[in-house]
N, C-alpha and C. Protein backbone atom coordinates (compact mmCIF):
# COMPACT_ATOMS: atom_id res chain seq x y z
N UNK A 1 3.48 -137.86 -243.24
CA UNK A 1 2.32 -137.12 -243.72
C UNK A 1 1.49 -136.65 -242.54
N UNK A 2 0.93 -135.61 -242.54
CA UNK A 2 0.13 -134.92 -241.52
C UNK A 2 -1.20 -135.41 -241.72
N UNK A 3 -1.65 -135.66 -240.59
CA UNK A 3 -2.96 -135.72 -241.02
C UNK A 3 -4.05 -134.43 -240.52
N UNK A 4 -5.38 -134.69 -241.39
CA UNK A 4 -5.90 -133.28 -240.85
C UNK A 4 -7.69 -134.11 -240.74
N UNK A 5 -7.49 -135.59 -241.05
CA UNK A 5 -8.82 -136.46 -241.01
C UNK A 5 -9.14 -136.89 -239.01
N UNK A 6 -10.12 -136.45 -238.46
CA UNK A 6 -10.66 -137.02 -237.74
C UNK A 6 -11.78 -138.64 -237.56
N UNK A 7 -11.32 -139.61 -236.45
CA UNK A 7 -12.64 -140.56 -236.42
C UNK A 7 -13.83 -139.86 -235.21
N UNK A 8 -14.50 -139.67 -235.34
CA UNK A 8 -15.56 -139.47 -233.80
C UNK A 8 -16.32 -140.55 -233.58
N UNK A 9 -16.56 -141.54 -232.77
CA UNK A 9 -16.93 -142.29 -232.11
C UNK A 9 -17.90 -142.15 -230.63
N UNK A 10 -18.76 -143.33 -230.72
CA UNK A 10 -19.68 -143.11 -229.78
C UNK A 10 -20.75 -141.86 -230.14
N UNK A 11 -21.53 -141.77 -231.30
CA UNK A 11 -22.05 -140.41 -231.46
C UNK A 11 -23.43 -140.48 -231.68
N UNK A 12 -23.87 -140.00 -230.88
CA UNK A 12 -25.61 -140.08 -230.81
C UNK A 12 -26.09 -140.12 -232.39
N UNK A 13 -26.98 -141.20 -232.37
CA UNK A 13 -27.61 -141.58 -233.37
C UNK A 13 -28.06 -141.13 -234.44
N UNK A 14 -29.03 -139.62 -232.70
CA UNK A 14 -29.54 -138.76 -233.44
C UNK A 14 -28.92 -137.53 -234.17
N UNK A 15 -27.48 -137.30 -233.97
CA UNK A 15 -26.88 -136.29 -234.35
C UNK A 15 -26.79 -136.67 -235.81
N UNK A 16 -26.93 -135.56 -236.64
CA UNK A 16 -27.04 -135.35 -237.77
C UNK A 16 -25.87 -134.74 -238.52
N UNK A 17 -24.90 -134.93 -240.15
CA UNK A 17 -23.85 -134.64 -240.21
C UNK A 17 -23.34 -132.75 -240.13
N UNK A 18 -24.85 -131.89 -240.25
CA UNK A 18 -25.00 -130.24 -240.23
C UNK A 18 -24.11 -130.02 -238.65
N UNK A 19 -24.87 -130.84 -237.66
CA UNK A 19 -24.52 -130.88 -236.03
C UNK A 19 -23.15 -130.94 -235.33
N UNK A 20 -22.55 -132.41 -236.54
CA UNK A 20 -21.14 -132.90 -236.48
C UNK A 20 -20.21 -131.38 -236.87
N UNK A 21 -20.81 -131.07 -237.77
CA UNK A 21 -19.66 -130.25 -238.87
C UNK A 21 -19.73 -128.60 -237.54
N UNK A 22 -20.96 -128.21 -237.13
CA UNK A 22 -21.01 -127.43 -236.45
C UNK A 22 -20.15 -127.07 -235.00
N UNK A 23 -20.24 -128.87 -234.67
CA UNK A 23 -19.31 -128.71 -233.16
C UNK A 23 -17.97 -128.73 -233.33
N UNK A 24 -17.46 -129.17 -234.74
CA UNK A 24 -16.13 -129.24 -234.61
C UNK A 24 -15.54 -127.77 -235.55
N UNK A 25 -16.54 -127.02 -236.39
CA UNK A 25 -16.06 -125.71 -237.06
C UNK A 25 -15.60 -124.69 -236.26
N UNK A 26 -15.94 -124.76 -235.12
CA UNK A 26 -15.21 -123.79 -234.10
C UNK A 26 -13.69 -123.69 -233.80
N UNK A 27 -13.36 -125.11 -234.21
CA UNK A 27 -11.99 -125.37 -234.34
C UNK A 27 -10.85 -125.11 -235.98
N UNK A 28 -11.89 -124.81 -236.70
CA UNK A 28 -11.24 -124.19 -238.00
C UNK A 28 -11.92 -124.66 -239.06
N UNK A 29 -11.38 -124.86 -240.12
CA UNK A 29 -12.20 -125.18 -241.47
C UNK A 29 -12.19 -126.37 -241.75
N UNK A 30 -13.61 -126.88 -241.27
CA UNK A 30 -14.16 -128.21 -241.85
C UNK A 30 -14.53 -128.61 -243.34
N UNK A 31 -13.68 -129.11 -243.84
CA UNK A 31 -13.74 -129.45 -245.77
C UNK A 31 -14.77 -130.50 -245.94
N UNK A 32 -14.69 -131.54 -244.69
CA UNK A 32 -15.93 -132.98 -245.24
C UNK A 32 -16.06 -133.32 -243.73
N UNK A 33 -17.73 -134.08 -243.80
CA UNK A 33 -18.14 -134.40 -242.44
C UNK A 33 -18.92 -135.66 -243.05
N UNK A 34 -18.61 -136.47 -242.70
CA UNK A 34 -19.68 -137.80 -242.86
C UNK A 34 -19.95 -138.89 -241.94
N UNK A 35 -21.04 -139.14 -241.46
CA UNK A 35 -21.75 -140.11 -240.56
C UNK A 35 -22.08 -141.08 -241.31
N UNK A 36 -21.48 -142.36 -240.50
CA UNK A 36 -21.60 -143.56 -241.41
C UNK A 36 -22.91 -144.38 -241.01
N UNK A 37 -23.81 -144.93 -241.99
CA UNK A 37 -25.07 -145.18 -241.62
C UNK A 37 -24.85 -146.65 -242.40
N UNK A 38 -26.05 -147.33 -241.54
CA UNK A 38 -26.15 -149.06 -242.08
C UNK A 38 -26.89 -148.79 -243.47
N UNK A 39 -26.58 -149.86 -244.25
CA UNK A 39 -26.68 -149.64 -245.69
C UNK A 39 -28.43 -150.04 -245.62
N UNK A 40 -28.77 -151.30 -244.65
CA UNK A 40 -29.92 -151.81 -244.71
C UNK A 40 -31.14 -150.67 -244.25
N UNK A 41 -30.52 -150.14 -243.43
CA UNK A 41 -31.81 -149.44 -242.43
C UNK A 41 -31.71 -147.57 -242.22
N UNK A 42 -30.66 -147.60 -242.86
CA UNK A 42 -30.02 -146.26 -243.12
C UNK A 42 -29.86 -145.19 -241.43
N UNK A 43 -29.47 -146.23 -240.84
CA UNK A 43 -29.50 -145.62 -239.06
C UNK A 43 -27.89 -145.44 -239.08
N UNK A 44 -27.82 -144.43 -238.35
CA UNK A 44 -26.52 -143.84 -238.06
C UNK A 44 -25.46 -145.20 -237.22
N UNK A 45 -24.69 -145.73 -237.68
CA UNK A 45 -23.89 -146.49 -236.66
C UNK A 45 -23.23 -145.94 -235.80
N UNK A 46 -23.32 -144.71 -235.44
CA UNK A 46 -22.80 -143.78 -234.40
C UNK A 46 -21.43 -143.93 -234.16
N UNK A 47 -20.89 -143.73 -235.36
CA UNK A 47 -19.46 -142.84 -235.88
C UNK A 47 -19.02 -142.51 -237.08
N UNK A 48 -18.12 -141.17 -237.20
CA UNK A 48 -18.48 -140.64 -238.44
C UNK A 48 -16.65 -139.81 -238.60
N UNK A 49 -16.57 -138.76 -239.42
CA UNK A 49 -15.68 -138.64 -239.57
C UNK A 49 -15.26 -136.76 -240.04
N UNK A 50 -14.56 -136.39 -239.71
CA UNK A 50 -14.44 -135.13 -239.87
C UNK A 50 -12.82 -134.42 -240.66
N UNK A 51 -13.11 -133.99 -241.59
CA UNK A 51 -11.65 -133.85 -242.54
C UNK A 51 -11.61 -131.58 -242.29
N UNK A 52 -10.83 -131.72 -241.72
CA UNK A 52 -10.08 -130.03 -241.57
C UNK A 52 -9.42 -129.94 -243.02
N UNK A 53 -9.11 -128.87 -243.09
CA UNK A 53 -8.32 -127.96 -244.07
C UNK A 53 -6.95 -128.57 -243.41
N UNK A 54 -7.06 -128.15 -242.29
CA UNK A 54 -5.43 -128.44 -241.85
C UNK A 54 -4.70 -128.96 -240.72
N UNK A 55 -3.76 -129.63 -240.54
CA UNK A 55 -3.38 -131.06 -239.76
C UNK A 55 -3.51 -129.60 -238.38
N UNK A 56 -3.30 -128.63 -238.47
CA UNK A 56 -3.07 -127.84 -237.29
C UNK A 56 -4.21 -127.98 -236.62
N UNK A 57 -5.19 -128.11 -237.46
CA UNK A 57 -6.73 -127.88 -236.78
C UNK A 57 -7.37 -129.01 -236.28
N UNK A 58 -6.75 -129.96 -236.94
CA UNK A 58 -7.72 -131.22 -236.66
C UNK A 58 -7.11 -131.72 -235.02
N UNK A 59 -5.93 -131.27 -234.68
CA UNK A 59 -4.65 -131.66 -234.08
C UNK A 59 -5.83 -130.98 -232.31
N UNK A 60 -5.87 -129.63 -233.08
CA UNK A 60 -6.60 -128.82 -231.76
C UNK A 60 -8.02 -129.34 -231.79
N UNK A 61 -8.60 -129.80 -232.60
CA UNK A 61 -9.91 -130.46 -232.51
C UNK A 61 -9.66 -131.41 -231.71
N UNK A 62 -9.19 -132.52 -232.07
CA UNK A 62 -8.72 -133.80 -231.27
C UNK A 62 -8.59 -133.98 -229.77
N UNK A 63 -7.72 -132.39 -229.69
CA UNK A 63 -7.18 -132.55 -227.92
C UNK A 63 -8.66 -131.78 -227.46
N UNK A 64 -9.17 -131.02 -227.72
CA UNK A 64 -10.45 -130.54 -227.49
C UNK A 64 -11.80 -131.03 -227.37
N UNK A 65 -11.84 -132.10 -228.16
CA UNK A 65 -13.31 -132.75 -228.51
C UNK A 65 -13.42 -134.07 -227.74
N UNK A 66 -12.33 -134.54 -227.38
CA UNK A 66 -11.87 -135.92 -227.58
C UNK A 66 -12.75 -136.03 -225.57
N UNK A 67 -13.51 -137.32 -225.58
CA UNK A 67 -14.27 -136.97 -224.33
C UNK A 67 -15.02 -136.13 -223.37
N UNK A 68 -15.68 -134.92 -224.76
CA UNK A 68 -16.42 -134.34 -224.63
C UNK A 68 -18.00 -135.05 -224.87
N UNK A 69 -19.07 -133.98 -224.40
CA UNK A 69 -20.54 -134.49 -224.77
C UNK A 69 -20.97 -133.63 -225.75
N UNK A 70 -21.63 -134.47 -226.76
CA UNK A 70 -21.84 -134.50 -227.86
C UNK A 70 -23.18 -134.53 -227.65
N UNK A 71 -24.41 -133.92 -227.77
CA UNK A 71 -25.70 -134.43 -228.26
C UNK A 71 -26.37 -135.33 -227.06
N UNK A 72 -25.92 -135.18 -225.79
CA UNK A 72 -25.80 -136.20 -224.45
C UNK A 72 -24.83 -137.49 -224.68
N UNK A 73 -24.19 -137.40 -225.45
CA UNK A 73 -23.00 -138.84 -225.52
C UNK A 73 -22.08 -138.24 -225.36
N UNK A 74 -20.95 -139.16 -224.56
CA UNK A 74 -19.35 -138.68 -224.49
C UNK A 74 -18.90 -139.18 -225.71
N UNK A 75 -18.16 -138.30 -226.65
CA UNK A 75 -17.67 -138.92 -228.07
C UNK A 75 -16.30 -139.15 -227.57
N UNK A 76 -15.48 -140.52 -228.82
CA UNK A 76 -14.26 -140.32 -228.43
C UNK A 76 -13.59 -139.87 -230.21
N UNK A 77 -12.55 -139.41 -230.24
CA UNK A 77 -11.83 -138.21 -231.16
C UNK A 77 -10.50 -139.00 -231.17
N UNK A 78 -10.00 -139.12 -232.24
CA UNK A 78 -8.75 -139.83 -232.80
C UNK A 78 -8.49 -139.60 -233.97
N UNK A 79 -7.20 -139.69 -234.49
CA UNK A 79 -6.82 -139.43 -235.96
C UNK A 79 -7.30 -140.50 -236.63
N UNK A 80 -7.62 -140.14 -237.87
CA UNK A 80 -8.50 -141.29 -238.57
C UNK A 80 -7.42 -141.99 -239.79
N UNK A 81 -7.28 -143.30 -239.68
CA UNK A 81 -6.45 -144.56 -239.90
C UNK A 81 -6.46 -144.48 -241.46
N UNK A 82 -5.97 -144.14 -242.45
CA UNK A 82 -6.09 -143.84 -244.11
C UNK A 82 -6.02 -145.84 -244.34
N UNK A 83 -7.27 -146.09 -244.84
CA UNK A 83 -7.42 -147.53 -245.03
C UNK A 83 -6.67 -148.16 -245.79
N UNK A 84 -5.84 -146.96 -247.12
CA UNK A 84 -5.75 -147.59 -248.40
C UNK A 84 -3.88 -147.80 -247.76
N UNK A 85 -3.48 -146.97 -246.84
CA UNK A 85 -1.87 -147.80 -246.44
C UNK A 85 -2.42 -148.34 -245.19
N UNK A 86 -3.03 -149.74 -244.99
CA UNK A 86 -3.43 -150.34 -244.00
C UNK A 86 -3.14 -152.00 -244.22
């Protein structure tokens, strides 16, 4: 199976999911963007996740994004692990 789900890691706090979806749409069609936040305090745990249209895109996102700066943070970019065959 292809994947077309990104993890981003290390991601400024302050970046917001409009910001996420923005830096990586340059790379093609972003379908879902979500920043995962603590349930208690609702603060960004600074990593989040980015789903393409298509494994082609996420593929060129990945090699592209992956130890770039983000918002003043170096993010890191990896295919994202499908929990439910884990």
């Amino acid at each position: 199976m292809e994947n077309n789900k990104l993890f981003v890691g290390s991601i400024s706090w302050n970046l917001t999911w409009q910001e996420l979806k923005e830096a990586f749409s340059e790379f093609g069609e972003v379908g879902f963007v979500k920043i995962v936040k603590d349930r208690e305090t609702g603060r960004s745990k600074g990593f989040g996740f980015v789903e393409f249209e298509n494994a082609e895109d996420a593929a060129t996102a990945k090699e592209a994004m992956d130890g770039k700066e983000l918002d003043g943070r170096e993010i890191k970019v990896d295919f994202a692990e499908d929990k439910r065959e884990a």
